[in-house]
Protein backbone atom coordinates (compact mmCIF):
# COMPACT_ATOMS: atom_id res chain seq x y z
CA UNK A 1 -7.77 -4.52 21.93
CA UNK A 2 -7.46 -4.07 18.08
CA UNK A 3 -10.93 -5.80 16.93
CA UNK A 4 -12.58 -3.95 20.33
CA UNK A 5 -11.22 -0.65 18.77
CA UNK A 6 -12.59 -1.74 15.48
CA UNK A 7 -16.17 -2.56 16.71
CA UNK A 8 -16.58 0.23 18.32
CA UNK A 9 -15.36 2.49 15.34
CA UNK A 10 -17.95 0.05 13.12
CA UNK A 11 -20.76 0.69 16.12
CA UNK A 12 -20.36 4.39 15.48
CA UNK A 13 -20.48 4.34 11.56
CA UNK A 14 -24.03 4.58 9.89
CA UNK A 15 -23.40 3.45 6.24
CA UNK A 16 -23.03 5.35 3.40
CA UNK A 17 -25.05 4.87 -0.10
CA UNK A 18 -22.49 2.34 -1.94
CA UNK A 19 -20.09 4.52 -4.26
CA UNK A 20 -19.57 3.26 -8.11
CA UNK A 21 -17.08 3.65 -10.84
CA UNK A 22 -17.81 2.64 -14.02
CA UNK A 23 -15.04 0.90 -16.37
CA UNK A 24 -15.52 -1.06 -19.51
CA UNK A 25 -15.47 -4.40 -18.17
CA UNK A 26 -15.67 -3.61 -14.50
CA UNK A 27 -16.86 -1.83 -11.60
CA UNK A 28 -15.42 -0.39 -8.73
CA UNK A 29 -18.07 -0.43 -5.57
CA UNK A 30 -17.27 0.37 -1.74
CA UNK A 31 -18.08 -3.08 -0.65
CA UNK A 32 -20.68 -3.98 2.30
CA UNK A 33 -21.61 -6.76 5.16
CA UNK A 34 -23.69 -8.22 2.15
CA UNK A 35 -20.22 -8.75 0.01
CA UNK A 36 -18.54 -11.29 2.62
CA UNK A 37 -19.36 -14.51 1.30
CA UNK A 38 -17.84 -13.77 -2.38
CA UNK A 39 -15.39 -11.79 -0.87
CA UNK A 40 -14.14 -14.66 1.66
CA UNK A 41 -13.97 -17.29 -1.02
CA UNK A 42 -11.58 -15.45 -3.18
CA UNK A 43 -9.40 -14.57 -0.28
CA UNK A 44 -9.57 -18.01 0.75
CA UNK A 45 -8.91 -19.88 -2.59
CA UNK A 46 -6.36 -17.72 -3.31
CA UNK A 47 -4.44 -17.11 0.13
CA UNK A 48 -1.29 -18.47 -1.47
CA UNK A 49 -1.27 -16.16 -4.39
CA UNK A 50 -2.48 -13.24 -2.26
CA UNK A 51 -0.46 -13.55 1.34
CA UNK A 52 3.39 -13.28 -0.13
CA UNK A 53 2.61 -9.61 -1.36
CA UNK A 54 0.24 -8.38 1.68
CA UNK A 55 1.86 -5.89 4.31
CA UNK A 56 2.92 -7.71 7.53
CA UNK A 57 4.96 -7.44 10.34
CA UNK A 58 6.80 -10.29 11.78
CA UNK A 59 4.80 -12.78 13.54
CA UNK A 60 1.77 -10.71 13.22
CA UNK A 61 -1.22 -12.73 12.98
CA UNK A 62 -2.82 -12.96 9.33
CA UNK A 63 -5.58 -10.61 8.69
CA UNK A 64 -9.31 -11.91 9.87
CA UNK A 65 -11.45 -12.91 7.85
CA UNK A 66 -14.20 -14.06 9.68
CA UNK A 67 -17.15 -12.46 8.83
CA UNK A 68 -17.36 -9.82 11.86
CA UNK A 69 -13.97 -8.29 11.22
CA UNK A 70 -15.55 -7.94 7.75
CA UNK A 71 -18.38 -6.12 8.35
CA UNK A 72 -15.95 -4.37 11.44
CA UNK A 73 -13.44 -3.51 8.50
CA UNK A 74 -16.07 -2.16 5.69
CA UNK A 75 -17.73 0.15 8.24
CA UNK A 76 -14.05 1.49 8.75
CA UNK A 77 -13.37 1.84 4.74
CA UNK A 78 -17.14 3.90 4.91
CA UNK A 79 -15.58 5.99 7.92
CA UNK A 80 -12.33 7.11 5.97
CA UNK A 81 -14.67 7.77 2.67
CA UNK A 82 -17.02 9.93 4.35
CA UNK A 83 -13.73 12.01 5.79
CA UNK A 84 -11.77 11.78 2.58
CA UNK A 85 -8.79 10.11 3.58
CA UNK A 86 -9.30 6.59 1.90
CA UNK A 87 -11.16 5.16 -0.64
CA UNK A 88 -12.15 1.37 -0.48
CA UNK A 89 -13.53 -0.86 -3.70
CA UNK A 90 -14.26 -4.02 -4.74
CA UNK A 91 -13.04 -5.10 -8.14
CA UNK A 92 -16.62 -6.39 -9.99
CA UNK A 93 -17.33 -7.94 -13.24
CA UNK A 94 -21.33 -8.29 -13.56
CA UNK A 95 -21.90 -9.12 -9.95
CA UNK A 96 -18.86 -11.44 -9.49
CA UNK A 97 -16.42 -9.68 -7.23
CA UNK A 98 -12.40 -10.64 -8.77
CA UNK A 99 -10.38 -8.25 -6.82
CA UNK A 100 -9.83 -4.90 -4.58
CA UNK A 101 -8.62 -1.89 -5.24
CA UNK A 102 -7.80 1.20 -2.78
CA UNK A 103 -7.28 4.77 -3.03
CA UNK A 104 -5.35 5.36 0.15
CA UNK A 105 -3.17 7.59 2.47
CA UNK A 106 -5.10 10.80 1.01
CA UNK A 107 -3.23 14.20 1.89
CA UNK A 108 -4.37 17.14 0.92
CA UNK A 109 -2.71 20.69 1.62
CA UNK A 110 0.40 20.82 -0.64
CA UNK A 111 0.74 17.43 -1.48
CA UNK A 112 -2.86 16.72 -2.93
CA UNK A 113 -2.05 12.90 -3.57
CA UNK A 114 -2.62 9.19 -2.69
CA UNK A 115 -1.45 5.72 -3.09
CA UNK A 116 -3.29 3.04 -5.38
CA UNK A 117 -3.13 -0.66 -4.16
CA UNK A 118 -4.93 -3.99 -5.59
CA UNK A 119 -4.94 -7.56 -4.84
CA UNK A 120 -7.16 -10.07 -8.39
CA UNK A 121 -8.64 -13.39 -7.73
CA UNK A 122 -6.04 -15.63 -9.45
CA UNK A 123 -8.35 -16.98 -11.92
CA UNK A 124 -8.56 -13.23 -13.56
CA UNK A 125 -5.22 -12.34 -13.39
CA UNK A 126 -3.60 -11.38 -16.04
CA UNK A 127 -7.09 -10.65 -18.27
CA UNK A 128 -6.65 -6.57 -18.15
CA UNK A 129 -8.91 -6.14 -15.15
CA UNK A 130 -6.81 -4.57 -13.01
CA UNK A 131 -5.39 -1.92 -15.45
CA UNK A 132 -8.77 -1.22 -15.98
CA UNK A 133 -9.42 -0.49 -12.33
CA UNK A 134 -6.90 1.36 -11.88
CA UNK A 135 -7.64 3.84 -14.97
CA UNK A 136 -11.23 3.73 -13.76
CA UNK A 137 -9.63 5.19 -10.12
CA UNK A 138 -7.12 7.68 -11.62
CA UNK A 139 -10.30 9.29 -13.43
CA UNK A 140 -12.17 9.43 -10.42
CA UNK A 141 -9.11 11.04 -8.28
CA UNK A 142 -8.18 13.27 -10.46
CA UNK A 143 -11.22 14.34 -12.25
CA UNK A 144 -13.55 14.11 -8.95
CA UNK A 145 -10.83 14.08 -5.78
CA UNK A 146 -8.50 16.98 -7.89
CA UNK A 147 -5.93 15.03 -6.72
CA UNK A 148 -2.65 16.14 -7.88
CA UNK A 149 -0.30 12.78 -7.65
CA UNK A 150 -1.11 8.87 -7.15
CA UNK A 151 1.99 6.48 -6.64
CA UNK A 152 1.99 3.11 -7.19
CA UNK A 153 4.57 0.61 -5.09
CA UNK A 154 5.13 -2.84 -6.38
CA UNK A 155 8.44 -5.40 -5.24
CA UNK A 156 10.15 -5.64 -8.14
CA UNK A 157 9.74 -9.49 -8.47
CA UNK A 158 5.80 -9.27 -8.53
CA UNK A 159 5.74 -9.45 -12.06
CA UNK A 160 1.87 -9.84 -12.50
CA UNK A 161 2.11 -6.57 -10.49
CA UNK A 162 4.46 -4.87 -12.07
CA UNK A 163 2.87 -5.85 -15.73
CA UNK A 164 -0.12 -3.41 -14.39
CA UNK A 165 2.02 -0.74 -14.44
CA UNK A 166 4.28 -1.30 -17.46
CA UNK A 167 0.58 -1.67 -19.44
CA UNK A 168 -0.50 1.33 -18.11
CA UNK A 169 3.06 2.95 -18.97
CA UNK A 170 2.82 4.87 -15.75
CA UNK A 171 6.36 6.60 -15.32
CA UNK A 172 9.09 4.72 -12.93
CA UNK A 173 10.84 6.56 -10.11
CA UNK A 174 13.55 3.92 -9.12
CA UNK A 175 13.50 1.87 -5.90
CA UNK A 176 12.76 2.81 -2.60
CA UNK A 177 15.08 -0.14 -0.63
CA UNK A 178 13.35 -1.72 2.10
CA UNK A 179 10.22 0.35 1.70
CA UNK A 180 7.39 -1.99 3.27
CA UNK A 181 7.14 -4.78 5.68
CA UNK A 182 5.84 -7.80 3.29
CA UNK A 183 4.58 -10.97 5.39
CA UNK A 184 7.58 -10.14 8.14
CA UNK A 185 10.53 -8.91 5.21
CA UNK A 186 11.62 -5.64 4.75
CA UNK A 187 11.31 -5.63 0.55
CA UNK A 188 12.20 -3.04 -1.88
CA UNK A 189 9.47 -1.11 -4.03
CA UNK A 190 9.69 0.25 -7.66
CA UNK A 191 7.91 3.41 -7.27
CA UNK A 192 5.44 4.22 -9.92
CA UNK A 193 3.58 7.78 -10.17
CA UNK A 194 1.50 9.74 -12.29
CA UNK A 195 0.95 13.19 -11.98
CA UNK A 196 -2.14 15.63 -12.40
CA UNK A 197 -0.43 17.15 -15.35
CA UNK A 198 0.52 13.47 -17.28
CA UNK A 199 -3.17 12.66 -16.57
CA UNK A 200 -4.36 15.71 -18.34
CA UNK A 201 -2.01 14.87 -21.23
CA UNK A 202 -2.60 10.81 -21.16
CA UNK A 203 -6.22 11.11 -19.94
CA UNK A 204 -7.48 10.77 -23.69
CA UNK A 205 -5.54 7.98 -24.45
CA UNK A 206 -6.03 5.71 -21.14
CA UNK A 207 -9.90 6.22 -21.24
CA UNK A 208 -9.84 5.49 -24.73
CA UNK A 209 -7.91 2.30 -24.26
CA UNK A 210 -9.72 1.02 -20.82
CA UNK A 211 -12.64 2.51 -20.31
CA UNK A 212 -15.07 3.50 -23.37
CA UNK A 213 -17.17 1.03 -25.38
CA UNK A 214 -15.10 -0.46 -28.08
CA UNK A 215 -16.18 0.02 -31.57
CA UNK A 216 -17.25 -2.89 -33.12
């Protein structure tokens, strides 16, 4: 009933132009039906790495990745960018795609704010990509979305995720206990945020660091 729900939802979409963030090293683009054979060779080289931190109820089947639930799942992404609520990239370097990274659970009203998630190809982990990314997408919702808050949620023992964060020095709000289903386990978060108002402050020195040219 799920991937019939999905089709239809993907019937309905008509694409957007692709959106793109620029970073130093990276990109950030809303991927596409022509991203699935990169995209399905990182997920599948890496499952290992990748599955132990991935939201998921107990006994729920993995995620498909066959090439139709793809194409099913990136008209969705285009769906929630074209009403605001969600934001969908691709990690890039050149034209390799490494990773993802999404802007999600958008509210606007009083809250104005959003979670940041990411998932790296093994091979590029721990290389400053991801820090990148994520300075590239706290420019673009706070600068372009006016977003007033982004939050970060890690489990404390994913230290490659957690090294994103301490990098970044994005301030630490303690530990939400049993927070998230993780592959069928109820696991604890550190909570990580960053407000509109520490952005305007650290803005200077995180695009300095991660996104502009270096000087040679």
């Amino acid at each position: 009933m799920q991937r019939e729900a999905n089709d239809e939802m993907a019937s309905r979409v008509s694409p957007s132009a692709a959106l793109v963030l620029h970073g130093r090293r990276i990109l950030l683009r809303t991927l596409s039906d022509a991203d699935y054979d990169q995209w399905f060779e990182v997920r599948n080289r890496c499952h290992d790495w990748l599955l132990r931190w991935e939201p998921r109820p107990a006994n729920a089947t993995h995620l498909a990745e066959d090439r139709r639930s793809f194409a099913s799942r990136c008209a969705i992404r285009d769906r929630e960018r074209q009403l605001g609520s969600a934001y969908g990239f691709g990690i890039f370097t050149t034209n390799r795609l490494v990773g993802e990274l999404t802007l999600s659970s958008i509210q606007r009203g009083p809250l104005q704010s959003a979670f940041i998630g990411y998932w790296v190809d093994e091979k590029f982990a721990g290389q400053g990509l991801v820090p990148e990314a994520v300075v590239t997408a706290l420019q673009f919702a706070f600068d372009s979305l006016r977003l007033h808050r982004i939050e970060i949620n890690i489990i404390p023992r994913n230290d490659p995720s957690l090294r994103v964060v301490t990098k970044l020095g994005l301030r630490a709000e303690g530990v939400a206990e049993r927070y998230l289903e993780i592959d069928g386990a109820w696991e604890d978060h550190a909570r990580f945020a960053i407000t509109a108002e520490e952005w305007a402050e650290r803005s200077p020195e995180l695009v300095a660091s991660w996104l502009l040219p270096r000087a040679n």
